[in-house]
PDB file of N, CA and C in Angstrom:
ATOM      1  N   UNK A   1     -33.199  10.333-104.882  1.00  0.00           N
ATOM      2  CA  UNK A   1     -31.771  10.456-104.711  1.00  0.00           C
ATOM      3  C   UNK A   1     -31.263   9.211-103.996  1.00  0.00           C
ATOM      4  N   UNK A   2     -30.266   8.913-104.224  1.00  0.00           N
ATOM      5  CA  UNK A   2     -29.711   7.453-103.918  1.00  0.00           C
ATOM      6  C   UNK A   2     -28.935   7.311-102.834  1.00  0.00           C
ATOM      7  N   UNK A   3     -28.426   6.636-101.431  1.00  0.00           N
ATOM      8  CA  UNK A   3     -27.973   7.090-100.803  1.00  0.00           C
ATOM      9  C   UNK A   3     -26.174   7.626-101.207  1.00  0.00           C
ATOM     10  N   UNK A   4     -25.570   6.786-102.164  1.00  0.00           N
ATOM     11  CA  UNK A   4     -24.531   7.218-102.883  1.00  0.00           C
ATOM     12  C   UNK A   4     -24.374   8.693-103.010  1.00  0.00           C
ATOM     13  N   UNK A   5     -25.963   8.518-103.634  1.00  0.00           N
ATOM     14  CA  UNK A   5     -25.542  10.480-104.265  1.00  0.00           C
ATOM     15  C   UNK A   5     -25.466  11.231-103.142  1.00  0.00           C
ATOM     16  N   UNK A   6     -26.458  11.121-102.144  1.00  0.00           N
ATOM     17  CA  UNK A   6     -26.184  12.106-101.024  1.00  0.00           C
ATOM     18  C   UNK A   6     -25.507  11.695-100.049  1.00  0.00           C
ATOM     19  N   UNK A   7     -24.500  10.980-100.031  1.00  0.00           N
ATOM     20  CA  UNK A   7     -23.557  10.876 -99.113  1.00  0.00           C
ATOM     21  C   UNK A   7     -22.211  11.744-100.043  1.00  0.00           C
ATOM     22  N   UNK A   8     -22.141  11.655-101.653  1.00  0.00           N
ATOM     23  CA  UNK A   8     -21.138  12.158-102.353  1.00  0.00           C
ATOM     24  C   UNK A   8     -21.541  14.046-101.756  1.00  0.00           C
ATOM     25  N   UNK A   9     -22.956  14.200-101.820  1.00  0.00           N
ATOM     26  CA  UNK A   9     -23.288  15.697-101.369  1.00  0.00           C
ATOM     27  C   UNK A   9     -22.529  16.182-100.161  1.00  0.00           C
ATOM     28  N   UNK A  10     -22.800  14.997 -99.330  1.00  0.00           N
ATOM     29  CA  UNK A  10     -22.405  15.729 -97.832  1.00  0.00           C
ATOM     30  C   UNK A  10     -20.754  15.598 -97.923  1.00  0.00           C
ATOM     31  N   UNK A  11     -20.214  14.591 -98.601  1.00  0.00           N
ATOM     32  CA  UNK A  11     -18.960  14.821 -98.533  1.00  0.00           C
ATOM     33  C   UNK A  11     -18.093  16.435 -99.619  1.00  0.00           C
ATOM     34  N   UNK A  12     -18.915  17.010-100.569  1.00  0.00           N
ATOM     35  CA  UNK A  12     -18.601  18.189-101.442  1.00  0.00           C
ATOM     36  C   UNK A  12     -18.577  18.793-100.580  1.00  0.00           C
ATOM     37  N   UNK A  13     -19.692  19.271 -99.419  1.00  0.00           N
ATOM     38  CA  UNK A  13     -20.330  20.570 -98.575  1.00  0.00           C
ATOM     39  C   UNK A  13     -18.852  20.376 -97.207  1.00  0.00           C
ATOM     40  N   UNK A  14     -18.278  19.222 -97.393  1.00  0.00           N
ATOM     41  CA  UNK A  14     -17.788  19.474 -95.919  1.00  0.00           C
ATOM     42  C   UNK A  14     -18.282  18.647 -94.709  1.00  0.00           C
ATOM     43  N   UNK A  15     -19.070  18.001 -94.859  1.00  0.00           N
ATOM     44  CA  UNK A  15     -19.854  17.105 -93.943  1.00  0.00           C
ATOM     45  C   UNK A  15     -19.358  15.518 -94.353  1.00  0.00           C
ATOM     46  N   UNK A  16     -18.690  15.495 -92.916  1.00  0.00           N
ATOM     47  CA  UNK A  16     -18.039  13.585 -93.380  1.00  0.00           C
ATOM     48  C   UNK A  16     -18.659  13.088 -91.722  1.00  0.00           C
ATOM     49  N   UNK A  17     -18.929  11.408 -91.516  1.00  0.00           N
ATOM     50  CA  UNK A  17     -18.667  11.093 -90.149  1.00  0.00           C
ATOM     51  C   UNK A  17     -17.390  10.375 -89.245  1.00  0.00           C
ATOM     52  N   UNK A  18     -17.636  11.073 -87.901  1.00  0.00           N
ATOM     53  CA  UNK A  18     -16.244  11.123 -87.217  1.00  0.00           C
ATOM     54  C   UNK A  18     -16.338  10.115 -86.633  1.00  0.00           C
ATOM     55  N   UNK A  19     -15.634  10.166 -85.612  1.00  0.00           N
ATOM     56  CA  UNK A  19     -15.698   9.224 -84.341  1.00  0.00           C
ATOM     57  C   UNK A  19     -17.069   8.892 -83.227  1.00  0.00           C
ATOM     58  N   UNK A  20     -17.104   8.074 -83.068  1.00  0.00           N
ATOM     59  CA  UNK A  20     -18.858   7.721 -82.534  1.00  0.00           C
ATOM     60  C   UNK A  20     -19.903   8.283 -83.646  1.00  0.00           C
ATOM     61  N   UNK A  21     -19.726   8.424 -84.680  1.00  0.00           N
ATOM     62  CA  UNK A  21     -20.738   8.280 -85.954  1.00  0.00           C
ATOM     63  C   UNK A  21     -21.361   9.570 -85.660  1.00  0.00           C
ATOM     64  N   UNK A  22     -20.671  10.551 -85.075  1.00  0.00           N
ATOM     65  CA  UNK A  22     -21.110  12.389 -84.934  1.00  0.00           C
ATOM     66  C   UNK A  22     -20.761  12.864 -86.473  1.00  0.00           C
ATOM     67  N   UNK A  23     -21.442  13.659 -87.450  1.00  0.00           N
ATOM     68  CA  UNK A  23     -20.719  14.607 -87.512  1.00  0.00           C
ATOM     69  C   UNK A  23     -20.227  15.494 -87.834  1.00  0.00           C
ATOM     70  N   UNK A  24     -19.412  15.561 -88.610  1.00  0.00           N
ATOM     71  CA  UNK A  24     -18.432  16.632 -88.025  1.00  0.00           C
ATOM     72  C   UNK A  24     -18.179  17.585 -89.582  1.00  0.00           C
ATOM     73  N   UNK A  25     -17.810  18.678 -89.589  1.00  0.00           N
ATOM     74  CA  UNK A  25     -17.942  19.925 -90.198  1.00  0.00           C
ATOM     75  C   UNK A  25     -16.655  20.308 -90.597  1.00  0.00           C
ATOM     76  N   UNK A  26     -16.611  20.619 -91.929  1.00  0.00           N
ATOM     77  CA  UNK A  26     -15.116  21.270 -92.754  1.00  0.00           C
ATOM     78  C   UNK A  26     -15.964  22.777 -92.600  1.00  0.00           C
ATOM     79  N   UNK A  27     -15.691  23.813 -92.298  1.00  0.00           N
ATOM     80  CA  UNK A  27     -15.874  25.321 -92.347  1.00  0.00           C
ATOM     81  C   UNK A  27     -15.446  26.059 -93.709  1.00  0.00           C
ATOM     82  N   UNK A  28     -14.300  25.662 -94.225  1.00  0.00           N
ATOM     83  CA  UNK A  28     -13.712  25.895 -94.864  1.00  0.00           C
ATOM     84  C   UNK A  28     -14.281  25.560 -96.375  1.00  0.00           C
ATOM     85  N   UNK A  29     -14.905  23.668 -96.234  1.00  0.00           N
ATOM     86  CA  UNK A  29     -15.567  23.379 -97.105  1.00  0.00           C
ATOM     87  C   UNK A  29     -16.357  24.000 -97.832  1.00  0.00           C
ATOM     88  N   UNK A  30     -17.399  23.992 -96.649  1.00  0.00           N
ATOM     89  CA  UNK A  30     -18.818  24.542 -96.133  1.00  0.00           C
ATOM     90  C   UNK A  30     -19.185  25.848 -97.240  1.00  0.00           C
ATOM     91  N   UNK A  31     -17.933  26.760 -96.858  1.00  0.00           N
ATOM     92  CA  UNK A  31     -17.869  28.292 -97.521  1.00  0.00           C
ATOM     93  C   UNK A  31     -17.888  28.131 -98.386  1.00  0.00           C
ATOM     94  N   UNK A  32     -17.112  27.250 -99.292  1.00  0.00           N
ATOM     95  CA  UNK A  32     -16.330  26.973-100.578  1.00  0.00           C
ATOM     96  C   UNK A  32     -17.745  26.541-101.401  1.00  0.00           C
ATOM     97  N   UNK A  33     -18.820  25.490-101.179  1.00  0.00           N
ATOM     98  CA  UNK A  33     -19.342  24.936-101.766  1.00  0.00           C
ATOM     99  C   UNK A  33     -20.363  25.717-102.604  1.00  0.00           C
ATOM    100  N   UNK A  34     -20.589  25.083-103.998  1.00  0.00           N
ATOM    101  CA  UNK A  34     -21.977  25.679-104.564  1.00  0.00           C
ATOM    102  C   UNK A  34     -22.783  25.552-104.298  1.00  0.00           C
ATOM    103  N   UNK A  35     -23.902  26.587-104.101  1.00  0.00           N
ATOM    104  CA  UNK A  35     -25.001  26.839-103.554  1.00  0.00           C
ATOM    105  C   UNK A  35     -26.018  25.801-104.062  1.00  0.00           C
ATOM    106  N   UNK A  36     -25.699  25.530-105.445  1.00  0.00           N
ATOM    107  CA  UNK A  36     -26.508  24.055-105.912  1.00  0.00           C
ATOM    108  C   UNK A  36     -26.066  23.054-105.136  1.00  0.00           C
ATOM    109  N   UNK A  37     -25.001  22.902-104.850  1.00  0.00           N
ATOM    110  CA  UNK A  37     -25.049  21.543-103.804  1.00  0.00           C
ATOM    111  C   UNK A  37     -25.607  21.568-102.994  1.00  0.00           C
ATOM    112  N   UNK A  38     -25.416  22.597-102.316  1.00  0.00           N
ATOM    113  CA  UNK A  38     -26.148  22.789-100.859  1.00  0.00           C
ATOM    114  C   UNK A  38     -27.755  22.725-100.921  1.00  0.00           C
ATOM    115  N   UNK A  39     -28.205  23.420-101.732  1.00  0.00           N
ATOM    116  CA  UNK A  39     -29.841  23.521-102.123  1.00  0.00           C
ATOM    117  C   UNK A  39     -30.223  21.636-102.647  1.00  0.00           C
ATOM    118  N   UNK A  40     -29.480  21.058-103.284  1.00  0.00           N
ATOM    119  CA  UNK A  40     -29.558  19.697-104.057  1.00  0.00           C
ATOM    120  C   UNK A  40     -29.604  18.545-102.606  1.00  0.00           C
ATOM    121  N   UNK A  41     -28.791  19.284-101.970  1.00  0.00           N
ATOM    122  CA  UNK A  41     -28.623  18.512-100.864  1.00  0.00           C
ATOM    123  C   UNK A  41     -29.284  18.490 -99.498  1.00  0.00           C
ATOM    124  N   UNK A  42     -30.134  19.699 -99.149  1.00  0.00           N
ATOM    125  CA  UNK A  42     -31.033  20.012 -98.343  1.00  0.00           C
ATOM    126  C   UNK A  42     -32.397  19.198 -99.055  1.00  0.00           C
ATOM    127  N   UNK A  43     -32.564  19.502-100.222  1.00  0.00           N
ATOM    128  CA  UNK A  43     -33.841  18.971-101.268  1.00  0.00           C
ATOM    129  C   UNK A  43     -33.709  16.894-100.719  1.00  0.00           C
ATOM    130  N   UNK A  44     -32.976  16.897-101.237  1.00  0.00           N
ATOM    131  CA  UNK A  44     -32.433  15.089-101.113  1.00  0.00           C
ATOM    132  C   UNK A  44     -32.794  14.775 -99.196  1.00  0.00           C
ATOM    133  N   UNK A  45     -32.545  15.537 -98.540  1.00  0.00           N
ATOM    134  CA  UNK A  45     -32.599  15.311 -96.972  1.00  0.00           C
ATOM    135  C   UNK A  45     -34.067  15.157 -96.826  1.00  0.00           C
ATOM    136  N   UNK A  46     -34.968  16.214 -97.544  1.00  0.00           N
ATOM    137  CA  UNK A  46     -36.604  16.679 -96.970  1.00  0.00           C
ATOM    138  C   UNK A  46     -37.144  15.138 -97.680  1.00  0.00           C
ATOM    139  N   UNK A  47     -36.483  14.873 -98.599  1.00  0.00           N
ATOM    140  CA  UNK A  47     -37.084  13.641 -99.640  1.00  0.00           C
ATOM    141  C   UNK A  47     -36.920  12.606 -98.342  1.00  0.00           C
ATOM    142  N   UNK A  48     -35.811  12.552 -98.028  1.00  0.00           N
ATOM    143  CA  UNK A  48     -35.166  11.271 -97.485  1.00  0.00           C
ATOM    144  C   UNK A  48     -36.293  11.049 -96.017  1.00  0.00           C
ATOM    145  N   UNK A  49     -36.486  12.223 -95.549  1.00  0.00           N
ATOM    146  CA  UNK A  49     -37.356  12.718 -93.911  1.00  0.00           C
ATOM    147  C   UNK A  49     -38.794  12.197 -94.205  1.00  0.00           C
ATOM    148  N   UNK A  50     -39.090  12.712 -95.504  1.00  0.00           N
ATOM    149  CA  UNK A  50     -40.439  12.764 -95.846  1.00  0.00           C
ATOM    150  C   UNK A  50     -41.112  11.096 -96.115  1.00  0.00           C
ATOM    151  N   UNK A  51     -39.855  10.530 -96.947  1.00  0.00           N
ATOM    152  CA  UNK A  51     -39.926   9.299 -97.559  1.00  0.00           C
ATOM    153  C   UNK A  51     -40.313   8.279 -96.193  1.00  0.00           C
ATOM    154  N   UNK A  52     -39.339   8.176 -95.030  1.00  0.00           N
ATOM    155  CA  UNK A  52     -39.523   7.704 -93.666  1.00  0.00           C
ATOM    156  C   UNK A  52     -40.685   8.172 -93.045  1.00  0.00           C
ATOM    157  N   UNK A  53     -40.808   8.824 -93.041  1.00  0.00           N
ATOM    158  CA  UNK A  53     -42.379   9.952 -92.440  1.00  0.00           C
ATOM    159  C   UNK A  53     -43.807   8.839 -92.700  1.00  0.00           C
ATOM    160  N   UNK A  54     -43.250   8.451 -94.232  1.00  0.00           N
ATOM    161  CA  UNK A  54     -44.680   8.174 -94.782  1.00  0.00           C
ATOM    162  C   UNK A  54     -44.793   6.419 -94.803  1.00  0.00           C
ATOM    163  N   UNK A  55     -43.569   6.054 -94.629  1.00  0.00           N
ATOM    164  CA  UNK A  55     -43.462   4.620 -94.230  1.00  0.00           C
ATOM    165  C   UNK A  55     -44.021   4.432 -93.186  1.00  0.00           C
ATOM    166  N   UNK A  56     -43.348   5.246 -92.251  1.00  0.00           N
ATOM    167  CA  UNK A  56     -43.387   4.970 -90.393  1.00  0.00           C
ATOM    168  C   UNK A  56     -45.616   5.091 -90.301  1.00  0.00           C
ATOM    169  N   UNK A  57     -45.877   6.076 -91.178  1.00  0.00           N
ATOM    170  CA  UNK A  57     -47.500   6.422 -91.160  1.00  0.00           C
ATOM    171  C   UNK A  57     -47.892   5.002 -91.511  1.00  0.00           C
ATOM    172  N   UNK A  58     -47.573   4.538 -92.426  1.00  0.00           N
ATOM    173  CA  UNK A  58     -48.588   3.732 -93.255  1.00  0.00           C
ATOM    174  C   UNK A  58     -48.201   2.333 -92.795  1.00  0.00           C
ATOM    175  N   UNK A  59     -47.389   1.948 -91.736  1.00  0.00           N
ATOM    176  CA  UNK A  59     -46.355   1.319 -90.970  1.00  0.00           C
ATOM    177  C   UNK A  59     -47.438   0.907 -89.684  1.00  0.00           C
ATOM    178  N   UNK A  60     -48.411   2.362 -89.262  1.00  0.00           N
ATOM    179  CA  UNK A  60     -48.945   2.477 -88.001  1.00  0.00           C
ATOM    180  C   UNK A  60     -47.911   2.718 -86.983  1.00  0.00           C
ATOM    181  N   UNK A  61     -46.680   2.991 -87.696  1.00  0.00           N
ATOM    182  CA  UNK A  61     -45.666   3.675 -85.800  1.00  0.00           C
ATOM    183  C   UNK A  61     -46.011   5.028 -85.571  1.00  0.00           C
TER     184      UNK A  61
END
């Protein structure tokens, strides 16, 4: 997943960043969104965690 695509995710779900780079939460969004986004977009995060995980290993940090 590209960072494009999952930044377009977090912006569908309600998730944009605020002030001091926190952030911050639409509720309203949040409710609204399809459950495929949300699942597409949790999936894209574990990739993104995992992907760093295995750099930082093979990195020696």
């Amino acid at each position: 997943m590209s960072a494009v695509n999952f930044i377009n995710l977090l912006l569908k779900v309600g998730i944009t960043i605020g002030k001091g780079n926190k952030l911050e939460l639409d509720e309203d969004a949040l409710k609204k969104a399809n459950i495929s986004t949300l699942k597409s977009l949790l999936m894209g995060a574990c990739v993104i965690i995992l992907t760093q995980s295995r750099t930082r290993i093979n990195r020696g940090l």
